[in-house]
C-alpha atoms as a PDB file:
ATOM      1  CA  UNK A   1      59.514  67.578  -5.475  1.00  0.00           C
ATOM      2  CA  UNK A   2      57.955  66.571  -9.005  1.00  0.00           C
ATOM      3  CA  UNK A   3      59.092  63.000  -8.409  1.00  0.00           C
ATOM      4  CA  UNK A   4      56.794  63.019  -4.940  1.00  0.00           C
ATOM      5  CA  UNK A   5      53.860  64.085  -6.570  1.00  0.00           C
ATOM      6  CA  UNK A   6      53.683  61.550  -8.994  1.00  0.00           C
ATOM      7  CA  UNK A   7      54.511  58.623  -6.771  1.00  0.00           C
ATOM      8  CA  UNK A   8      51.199  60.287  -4.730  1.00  0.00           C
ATOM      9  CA  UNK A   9      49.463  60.450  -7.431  1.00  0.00           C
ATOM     10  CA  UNK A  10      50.159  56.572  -8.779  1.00  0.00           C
ATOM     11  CA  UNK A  11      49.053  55.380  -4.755  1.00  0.00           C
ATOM     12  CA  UNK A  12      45.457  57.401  -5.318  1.00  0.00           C
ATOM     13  CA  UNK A  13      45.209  55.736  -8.994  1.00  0.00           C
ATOM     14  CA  UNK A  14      45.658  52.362  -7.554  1.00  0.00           C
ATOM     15  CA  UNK A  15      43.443  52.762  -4.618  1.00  0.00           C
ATOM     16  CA  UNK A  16      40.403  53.987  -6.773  1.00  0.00           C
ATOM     17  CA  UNK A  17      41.125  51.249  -9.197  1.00  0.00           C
ATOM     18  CA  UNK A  18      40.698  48.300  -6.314  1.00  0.00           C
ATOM     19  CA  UNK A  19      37.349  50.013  -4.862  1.00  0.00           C
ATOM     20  CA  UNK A  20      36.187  49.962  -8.343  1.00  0.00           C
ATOM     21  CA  UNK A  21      36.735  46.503  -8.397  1.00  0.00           C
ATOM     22  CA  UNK A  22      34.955  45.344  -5.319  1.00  0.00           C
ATOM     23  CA  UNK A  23      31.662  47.424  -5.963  1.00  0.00           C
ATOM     24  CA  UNK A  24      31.701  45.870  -9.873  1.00  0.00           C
ATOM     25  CA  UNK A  25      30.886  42.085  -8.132  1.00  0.00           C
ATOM     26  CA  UNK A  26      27.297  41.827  -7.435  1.00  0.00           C
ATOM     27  CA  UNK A  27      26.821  40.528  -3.665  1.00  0.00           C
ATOM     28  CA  UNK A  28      24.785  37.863  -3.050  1.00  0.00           C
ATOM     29  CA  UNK A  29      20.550  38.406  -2.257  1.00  0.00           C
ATOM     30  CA  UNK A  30      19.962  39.062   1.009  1.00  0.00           C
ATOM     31  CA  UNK A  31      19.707  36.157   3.461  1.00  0.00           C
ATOM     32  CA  UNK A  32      21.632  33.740   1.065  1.00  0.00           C
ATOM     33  CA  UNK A  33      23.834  31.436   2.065  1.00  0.00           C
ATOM     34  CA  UNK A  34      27.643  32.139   1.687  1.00  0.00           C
ATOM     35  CA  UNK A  35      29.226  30.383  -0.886  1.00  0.00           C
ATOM     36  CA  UNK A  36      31.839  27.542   0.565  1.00  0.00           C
ATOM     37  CA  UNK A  37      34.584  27.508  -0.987  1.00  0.00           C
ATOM     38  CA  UNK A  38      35.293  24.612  -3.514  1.00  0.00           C
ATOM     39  CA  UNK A  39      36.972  21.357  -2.498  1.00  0.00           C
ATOM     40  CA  UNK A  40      39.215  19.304  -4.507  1.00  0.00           C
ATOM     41  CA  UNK A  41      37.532  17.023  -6.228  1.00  0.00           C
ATOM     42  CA  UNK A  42      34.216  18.281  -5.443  1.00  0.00           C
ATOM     43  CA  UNK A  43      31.804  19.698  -8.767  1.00  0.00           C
ATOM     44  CA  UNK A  44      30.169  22.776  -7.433  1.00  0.00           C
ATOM     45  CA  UNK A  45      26.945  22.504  -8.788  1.00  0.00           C
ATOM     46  CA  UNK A  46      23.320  21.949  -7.721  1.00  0.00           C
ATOM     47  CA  UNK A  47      23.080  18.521  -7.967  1.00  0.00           C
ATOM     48  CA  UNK A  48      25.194  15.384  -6.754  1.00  0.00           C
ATOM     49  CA  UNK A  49      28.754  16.052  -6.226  1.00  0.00           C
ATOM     50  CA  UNK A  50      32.075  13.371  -6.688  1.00  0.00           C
ATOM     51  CA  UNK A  51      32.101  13.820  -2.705  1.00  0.00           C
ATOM     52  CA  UNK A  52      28.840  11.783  -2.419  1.00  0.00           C
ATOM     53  CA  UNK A  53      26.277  14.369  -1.499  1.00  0.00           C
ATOM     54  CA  UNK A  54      23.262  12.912  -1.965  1.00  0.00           C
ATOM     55  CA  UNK A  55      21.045  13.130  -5.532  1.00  0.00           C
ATOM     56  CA  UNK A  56      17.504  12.608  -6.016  1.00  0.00           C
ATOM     57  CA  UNK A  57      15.863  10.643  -2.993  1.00  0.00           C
ATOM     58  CA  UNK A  58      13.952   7.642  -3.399  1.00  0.00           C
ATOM     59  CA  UNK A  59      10.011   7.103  -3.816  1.00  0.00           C
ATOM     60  CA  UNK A  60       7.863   7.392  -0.417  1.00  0.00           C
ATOM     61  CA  UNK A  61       7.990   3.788   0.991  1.00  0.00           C
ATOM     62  CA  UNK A  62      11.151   2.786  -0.676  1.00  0.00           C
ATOM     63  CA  UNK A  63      13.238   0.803   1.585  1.00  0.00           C
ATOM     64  CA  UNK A  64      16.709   2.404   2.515  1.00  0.00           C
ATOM     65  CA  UNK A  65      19.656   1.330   1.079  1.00  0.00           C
ATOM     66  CA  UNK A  66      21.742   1.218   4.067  1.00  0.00           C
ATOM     67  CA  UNK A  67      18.858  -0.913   5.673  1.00  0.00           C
ATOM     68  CA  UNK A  68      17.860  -3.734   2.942  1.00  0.00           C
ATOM     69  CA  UNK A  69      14.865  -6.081   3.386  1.00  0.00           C
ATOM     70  CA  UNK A  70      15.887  -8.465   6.008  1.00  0.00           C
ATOM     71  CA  UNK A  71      15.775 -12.147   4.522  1.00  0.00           C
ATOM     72  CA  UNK A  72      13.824 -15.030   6.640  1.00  0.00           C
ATOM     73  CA  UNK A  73      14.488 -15.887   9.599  1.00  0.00           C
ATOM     74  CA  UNK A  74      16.820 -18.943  10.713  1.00  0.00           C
ATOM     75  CA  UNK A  75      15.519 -21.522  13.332  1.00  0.00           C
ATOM     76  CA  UNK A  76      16.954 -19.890  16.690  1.00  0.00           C
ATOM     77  CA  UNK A  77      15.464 -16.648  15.315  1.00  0.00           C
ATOM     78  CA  UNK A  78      18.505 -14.803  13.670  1.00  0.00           C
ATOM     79  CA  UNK A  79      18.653 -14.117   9.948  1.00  0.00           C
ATOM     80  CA  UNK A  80      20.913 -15.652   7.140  1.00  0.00           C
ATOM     81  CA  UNK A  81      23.023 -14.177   4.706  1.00  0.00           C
ATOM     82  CA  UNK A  82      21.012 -11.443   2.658  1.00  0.00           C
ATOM     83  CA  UNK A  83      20.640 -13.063  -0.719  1.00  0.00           C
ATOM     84  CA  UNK A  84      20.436 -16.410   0.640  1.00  0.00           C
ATOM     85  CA  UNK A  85      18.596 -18.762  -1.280  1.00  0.00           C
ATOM     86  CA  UNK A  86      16.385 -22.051  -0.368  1.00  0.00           C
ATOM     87  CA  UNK A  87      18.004 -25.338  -0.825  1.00  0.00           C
ATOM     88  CA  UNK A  88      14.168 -27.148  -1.991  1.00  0.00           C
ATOM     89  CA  UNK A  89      10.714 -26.096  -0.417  1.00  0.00           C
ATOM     90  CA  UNK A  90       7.677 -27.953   0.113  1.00  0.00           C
ATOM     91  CA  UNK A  91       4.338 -27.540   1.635  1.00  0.00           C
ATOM     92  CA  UNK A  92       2.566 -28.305   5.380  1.00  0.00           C
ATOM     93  CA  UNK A  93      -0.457 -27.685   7.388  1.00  0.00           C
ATOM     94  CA  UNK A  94      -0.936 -27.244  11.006  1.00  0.00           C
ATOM     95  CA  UNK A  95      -2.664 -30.112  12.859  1.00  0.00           C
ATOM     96  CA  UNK A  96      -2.410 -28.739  16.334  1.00  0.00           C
ATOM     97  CA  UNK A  97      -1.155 -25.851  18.189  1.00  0.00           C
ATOM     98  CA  UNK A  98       2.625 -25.252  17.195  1.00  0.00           C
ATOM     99  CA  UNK A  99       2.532 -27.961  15.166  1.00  0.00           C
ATOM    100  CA  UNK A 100       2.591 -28.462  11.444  1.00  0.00           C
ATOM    101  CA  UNK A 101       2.903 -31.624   9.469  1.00  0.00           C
ATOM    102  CA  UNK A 102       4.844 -32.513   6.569  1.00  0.00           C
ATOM    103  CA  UNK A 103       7.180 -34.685   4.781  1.00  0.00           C
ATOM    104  CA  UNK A 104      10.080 -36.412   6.285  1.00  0.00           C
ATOM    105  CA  UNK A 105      11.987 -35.492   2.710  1.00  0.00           C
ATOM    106  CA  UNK A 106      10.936 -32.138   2.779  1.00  0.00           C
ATOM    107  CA  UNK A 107      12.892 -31.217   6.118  1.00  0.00           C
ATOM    108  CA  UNK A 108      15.469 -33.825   5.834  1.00  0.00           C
ATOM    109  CA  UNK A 109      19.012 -32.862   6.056  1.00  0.00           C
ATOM    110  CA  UNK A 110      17.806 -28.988   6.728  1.00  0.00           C
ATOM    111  CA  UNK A 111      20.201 -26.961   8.514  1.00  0.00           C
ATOM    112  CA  UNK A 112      16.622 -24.501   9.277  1.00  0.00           C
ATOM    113  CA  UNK A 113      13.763 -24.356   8.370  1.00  0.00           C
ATOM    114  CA  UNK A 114      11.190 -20.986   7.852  1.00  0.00           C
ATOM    115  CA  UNK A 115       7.464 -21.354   7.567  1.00  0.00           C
ATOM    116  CA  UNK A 116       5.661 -18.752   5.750  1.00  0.00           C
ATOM    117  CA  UNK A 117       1.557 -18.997   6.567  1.00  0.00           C
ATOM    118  CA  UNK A 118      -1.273 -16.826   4.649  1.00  0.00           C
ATOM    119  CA  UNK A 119      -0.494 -13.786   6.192  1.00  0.00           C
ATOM    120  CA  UNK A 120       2.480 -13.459   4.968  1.00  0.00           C
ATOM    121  CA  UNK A 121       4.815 -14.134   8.313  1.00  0.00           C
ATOM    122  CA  UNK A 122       7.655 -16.013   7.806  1.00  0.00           C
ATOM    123  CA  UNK A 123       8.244 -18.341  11.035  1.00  0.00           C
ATOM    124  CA  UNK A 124      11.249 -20.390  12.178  1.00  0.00           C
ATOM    125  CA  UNK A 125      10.258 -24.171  12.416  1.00  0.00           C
ATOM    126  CA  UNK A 126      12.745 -27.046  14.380  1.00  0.00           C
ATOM    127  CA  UNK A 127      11.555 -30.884  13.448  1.00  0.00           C
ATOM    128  CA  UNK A 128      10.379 -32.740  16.269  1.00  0.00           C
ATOM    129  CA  UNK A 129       9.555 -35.961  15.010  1.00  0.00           C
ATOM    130  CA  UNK A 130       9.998 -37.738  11.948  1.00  0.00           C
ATOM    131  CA  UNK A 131       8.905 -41.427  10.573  1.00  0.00           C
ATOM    132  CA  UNK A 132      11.075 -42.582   6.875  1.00  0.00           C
ATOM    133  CA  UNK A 133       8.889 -45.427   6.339  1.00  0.00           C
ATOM    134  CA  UNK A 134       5.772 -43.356   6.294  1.00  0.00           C
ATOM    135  CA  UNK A 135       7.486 -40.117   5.016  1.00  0.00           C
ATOM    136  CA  UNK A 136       6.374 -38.204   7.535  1.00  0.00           C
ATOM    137  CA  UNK A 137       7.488 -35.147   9.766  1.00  0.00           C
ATOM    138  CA  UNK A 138       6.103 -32.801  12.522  1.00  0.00           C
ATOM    139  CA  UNK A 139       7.574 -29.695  13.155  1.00  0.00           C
ATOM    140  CA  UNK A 140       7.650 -27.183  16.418  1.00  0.00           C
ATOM    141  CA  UNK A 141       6.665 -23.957  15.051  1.00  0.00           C
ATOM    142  CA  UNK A 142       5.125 -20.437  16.687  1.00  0.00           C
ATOM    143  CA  UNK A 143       1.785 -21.005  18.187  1.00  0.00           C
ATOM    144  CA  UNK A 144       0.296 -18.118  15.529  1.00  0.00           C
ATOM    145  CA  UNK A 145       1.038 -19.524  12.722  1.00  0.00           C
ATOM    146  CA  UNK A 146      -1.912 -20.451  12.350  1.00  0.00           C
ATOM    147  CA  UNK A 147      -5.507 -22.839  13.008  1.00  0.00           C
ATOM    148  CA  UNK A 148      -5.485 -26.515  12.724  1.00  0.00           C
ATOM    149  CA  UNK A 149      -7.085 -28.413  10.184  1.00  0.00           C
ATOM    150  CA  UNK A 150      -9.764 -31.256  11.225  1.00  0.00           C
ATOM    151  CA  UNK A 151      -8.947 -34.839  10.101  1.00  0.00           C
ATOM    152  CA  UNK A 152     -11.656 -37.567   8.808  1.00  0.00           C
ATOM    153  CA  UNK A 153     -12.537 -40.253  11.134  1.00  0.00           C
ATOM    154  CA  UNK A 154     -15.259 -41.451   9.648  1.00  0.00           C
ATOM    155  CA  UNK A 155     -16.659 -43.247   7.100  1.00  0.00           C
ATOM    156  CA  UNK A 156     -13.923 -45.072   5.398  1.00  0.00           C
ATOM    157  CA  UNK A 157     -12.437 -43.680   2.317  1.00  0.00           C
ATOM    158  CA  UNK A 158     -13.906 -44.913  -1.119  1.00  0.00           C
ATOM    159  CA  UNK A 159     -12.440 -45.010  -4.996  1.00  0.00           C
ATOM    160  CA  UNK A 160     -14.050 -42.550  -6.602  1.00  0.00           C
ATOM    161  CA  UNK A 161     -14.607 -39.729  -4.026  1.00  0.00           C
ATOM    162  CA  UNK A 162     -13.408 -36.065  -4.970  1.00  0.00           C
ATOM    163  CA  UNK A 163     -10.643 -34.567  -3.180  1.00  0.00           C
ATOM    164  CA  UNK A 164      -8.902 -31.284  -3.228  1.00  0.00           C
ATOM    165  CA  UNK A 165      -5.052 -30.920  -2.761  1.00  0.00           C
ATOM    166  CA  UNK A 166      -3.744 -27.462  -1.922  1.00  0.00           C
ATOM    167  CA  UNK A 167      -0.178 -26.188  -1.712  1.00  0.00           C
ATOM    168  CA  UNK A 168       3.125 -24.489  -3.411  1.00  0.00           C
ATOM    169  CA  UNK A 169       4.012 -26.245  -6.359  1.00  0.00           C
ATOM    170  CA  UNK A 170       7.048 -25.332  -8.575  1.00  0.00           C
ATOM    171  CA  UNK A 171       8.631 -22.242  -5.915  1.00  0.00           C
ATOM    172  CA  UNK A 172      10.348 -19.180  -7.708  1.00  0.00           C
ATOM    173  CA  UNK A 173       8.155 -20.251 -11.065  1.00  0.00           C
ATOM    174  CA  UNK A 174       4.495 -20.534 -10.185  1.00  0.00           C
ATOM    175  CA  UNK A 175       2.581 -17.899  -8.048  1.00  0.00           C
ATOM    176  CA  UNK A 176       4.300 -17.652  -4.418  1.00  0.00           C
ATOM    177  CA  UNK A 177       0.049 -17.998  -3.954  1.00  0.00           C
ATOM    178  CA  UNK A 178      -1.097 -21.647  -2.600  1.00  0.00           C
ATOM    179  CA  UNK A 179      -2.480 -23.621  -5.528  1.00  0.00           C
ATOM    180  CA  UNK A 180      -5.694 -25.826  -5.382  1.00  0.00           C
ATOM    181  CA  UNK A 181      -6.622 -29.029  -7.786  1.00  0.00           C
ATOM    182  CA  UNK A 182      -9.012 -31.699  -7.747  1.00  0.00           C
ATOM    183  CA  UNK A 183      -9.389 -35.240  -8.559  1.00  0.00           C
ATOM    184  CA  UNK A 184      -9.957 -38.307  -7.012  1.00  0.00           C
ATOM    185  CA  UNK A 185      -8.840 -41.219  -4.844  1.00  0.00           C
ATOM    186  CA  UNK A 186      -8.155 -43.735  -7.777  1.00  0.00           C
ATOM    187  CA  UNK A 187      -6.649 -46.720  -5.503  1.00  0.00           C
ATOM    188  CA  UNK A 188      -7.020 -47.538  -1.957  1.00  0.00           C
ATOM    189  CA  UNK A 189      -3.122 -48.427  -2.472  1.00  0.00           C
ATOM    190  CA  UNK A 190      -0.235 -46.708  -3.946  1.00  0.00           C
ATOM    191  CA  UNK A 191       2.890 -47.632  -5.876  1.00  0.00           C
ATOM    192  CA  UNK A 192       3.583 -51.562  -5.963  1.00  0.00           C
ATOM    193  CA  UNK A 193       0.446 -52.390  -3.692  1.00  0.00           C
ATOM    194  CA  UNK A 194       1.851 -49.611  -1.007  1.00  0.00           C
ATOM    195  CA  UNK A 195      -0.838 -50.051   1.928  1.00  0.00           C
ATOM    196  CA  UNK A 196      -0.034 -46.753   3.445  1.00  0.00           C
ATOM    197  CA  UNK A 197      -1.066 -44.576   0.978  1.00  0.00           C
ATOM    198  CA  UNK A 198      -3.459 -43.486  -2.011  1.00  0.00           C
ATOM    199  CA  UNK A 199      -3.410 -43.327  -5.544  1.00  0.00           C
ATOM    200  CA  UNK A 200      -5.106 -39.939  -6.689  1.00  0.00           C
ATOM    201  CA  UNK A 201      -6.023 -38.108 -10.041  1.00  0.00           C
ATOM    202  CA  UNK A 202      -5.656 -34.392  -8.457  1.00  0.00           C
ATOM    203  CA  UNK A 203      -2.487 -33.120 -10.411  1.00  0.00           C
ATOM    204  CA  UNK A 204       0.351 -32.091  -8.342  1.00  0.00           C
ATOM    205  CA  UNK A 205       3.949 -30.908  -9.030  1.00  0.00           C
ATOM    206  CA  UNK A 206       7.054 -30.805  -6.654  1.00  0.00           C
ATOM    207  CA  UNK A 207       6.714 -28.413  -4.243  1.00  0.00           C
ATOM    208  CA  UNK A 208       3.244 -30.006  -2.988  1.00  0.00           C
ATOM    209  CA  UNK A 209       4.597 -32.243  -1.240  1.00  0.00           C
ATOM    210  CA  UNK A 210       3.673 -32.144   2.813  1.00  0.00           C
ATOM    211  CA  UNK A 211       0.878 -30.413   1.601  1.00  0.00           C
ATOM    212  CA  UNK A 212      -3.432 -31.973   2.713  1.00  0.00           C
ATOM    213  CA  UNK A 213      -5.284 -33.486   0.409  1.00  0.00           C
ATOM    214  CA  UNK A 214      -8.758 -32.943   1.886  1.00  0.00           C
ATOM    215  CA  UNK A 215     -12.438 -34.256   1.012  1.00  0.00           C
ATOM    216  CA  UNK A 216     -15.349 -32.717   0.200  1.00  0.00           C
ATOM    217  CA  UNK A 217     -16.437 -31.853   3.287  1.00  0.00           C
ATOM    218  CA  UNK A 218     -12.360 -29.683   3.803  1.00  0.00           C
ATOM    219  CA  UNK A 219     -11.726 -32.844   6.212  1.00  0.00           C
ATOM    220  CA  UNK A 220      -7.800 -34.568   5.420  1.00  0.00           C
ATOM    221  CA  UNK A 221      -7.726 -37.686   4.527  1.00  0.00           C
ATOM    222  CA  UNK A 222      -4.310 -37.570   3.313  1.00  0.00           C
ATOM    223  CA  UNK A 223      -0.542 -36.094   2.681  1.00  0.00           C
ATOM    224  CA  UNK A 224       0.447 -35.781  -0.411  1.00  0.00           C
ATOM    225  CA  UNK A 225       3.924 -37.390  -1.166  1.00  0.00           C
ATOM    226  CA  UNK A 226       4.894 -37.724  -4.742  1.00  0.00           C
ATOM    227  CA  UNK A 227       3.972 -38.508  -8.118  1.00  0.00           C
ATOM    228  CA  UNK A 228       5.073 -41.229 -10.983  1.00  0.00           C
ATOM    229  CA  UNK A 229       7.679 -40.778 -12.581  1.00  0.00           C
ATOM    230  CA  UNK A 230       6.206 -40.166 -15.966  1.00  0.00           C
ATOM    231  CA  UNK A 231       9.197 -39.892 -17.955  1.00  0.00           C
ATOM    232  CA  UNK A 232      11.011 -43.280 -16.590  1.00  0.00           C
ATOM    233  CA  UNK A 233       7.373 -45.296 -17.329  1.00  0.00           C
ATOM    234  CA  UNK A 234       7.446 -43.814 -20.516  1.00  0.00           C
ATOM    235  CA  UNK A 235      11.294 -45.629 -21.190  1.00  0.00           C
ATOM    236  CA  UNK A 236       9.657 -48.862 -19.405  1.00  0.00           C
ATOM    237  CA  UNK A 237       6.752 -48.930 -21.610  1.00  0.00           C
ATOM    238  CA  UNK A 238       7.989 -47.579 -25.243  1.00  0.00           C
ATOM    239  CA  UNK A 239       7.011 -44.074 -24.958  1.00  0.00           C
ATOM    240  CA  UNK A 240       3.326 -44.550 -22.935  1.00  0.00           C
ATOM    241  CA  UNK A 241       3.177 -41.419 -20.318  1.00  0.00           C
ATOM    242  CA  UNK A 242       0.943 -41.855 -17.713  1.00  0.00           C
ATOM    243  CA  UNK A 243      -1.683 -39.004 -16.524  1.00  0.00           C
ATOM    244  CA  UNK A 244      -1.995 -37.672 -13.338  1.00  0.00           C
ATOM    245  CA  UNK A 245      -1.244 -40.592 -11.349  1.00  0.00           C
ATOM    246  CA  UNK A 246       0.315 -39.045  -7.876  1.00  0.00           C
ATOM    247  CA  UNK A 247       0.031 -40.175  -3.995  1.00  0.00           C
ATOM    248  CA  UNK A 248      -1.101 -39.395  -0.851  1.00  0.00           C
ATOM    249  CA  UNK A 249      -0.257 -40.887   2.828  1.00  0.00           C
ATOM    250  CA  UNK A 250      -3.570 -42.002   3.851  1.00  0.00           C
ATOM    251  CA  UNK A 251      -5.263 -40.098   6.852  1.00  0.00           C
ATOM    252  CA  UNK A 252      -4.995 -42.883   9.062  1.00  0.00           C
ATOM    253  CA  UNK A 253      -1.139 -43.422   9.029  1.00  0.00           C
ATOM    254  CA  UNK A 254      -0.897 -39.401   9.861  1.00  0.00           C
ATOM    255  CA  UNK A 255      -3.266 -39.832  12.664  1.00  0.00           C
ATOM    256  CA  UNK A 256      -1.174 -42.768  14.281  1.00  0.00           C
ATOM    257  CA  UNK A 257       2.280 -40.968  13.445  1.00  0.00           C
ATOM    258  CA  UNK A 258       0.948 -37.802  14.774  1.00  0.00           C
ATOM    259  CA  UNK A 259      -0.491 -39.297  18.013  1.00  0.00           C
ATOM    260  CA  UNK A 260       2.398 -41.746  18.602  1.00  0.00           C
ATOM    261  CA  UNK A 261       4.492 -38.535  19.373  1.00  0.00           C
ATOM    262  CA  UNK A 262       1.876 -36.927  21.734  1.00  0.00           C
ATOM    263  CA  UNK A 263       0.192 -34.793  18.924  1.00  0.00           C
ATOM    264  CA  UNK A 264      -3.957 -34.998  19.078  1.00  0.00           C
ATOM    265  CA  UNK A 265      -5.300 -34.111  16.168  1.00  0.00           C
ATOM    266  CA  UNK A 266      -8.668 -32.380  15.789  1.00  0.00           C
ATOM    267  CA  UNK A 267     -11.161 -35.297  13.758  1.00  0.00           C
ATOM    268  CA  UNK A 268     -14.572 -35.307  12.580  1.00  0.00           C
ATOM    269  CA  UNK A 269     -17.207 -37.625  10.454  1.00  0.00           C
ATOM    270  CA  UNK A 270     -17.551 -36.183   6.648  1.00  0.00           C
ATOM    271  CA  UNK A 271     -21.288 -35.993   7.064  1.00  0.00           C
ATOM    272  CA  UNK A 272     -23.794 -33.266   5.065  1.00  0.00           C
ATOM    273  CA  UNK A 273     -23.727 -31.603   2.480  1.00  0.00           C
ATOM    274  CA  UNK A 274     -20.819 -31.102  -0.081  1.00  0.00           C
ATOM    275  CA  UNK A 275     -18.608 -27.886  -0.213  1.00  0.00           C
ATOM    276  CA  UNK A 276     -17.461 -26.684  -3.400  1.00  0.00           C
ATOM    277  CA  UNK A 277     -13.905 -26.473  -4.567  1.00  0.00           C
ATOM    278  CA  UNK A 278     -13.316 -22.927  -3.187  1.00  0.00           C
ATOM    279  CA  UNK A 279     -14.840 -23.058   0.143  1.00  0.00           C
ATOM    280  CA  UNK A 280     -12.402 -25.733   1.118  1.00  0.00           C
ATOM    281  CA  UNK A 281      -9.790 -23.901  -0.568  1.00  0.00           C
ATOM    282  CA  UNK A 282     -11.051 -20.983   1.937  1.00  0.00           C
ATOM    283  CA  UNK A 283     -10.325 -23.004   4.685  1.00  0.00           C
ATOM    284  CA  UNK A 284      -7.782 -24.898   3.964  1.00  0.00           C
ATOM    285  CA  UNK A 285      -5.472 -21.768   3.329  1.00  0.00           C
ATOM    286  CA  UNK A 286      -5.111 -19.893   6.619  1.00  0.00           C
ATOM    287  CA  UNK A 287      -3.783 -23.377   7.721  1.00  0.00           C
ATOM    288  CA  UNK A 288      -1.370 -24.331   5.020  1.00  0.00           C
ATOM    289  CA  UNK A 289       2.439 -23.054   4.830  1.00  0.00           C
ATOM    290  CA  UNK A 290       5.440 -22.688   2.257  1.00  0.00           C
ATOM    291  CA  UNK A 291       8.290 -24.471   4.022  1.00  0.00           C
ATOM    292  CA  UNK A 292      11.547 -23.697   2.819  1.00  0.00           C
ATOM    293  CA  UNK A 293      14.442 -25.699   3.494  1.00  0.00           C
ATOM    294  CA  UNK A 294      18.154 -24.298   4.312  1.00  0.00           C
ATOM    295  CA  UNK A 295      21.057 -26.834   4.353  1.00  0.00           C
END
């Protein structure tokens, strides 16, 4: 009989002992979640965990991650690789509806081509024409890209006039921004009597090339194409560099390229008054595009 009452007694001991502790763990507040039980290799904290929940998010307007910046676009429309870089760029300007005019070695041996005009907008381009002994190109490219510059008919061109080249010199190092200078026509030929172009002061750099050169009424008169070599004159000479001696195709030779492969330029006399330097940069730049070249 003893031994009975102590084995009831040890049962009421033990069940006293587990109700006291259950009530000795605080619940949670009301309405909190319940706590999930922790996964292996999980850290149950408030922050990030090792199973990839996410941390802090990023800034208002930051792209997403899983949706990068998409890259330019190729020539049938599609995109390349992301981080796909240029092969060379150059400059052009549109002399017609969908068309845009440039140098033949600017777009040769280009696997694609994208056009990016004022605005920003990054267009596909396809070569439609091109002419090696002139160094000349015309390319098919969306109607919006934007208006067509006017070309000079009339008078004849002069040594001495000023004239304004604009375009992207130097890509990935100077401002992605279109860069004006002025000079003036020097020669009425170019390098070793060349009849098709000019000789002009206006400093350029590569990257102009393609781009207008333009008088002082924002007419073209030219295309700029390249510049001495100063550092192989200086070998020829004994160390003499030359200054700012760089070439244009003359307006004419664009005009019968352009029309020869049923392009019809917009043209007009130079007549009035003289703009300044920035009002022809003002309209020469909703007309004149970055061309990059993929090969």
């Amino acid at each position: 009989m003893q031994h009975l009452v102590l084995a009831c007694a040890l049962l009421i001991a033990a069940a006293v002992f587990a109700s006291a502790s259950a009530l000795a763990q605080k619940p949670p507040p009301l309405g909190a979640p319940d706590p999930a039980p922790a996964r292996p290799g999980t850290l149950q904290r408030g922050d990030a965990t090792e199973a990839g929940l996410p941390g802090k998010p990023p800034p208002l307007g930051a792209p997403d991650s899983a949706d990068p910046v998409r890259p330019e676009p190729r020539r049938d429309g599609s995109f390349p690789a992301i981080g796909e870089r240029p092969s060379s760029s150059g400059t052009g300007f549109v002399v017609a509806e969908g068309r845009v005019l440039t140098n033949n070695h600017v777009v040769a041996e280009c696997s694609r081509l994208v056009l990016r005009n004022a605005a920003g907008r990054r267009l596909p381009g396809r070569v439609s024409a091109t002419d090696r002994r002139r160094d000349l190109a015309v390319l098919t490219v969306p109607a919006e890209i934007g208006p067509a510059l006017t070309f000079r008919d009339a008078p004849l061109v002069r040594r001495g006039e000023g004239v304004v080249t604009y375009g992207f010199p130097l890509s990935g190092l100077l401002s992605s921004e279109p860069t004006l200078t002025t000079g003036n026509i020097n020669a009425l030929a170019g390098l070793r009597d060349n009849p098709t172009n000019f000789q002009i002061s206006a400093p350029v750099q590569p990257g102009n090339s393609g781009g207008p050169l333009l008088d002082s009424q924002a007419n073209v008169i030219g295309v700029i194409v390249s510049k001495l070599n100063a550092a192989r004159i200086a070998e020829l000479t004994g160390g003499d560099i030359p200054q700012n001696v760089n070439f244009a195709v003359k307006g004419a030779e664009a005009l019968a390229f352009l029309r020869a492969n049923g392009v019809q330029p917009r043209t007009a006399g130079s007549t009035g008054a003289d703009k300044r330097a920035f009002e022809i940069g003002d309209i020469a730049n909703p007309s004149t595009v970055a061309i990059q070249c993929f090969r």
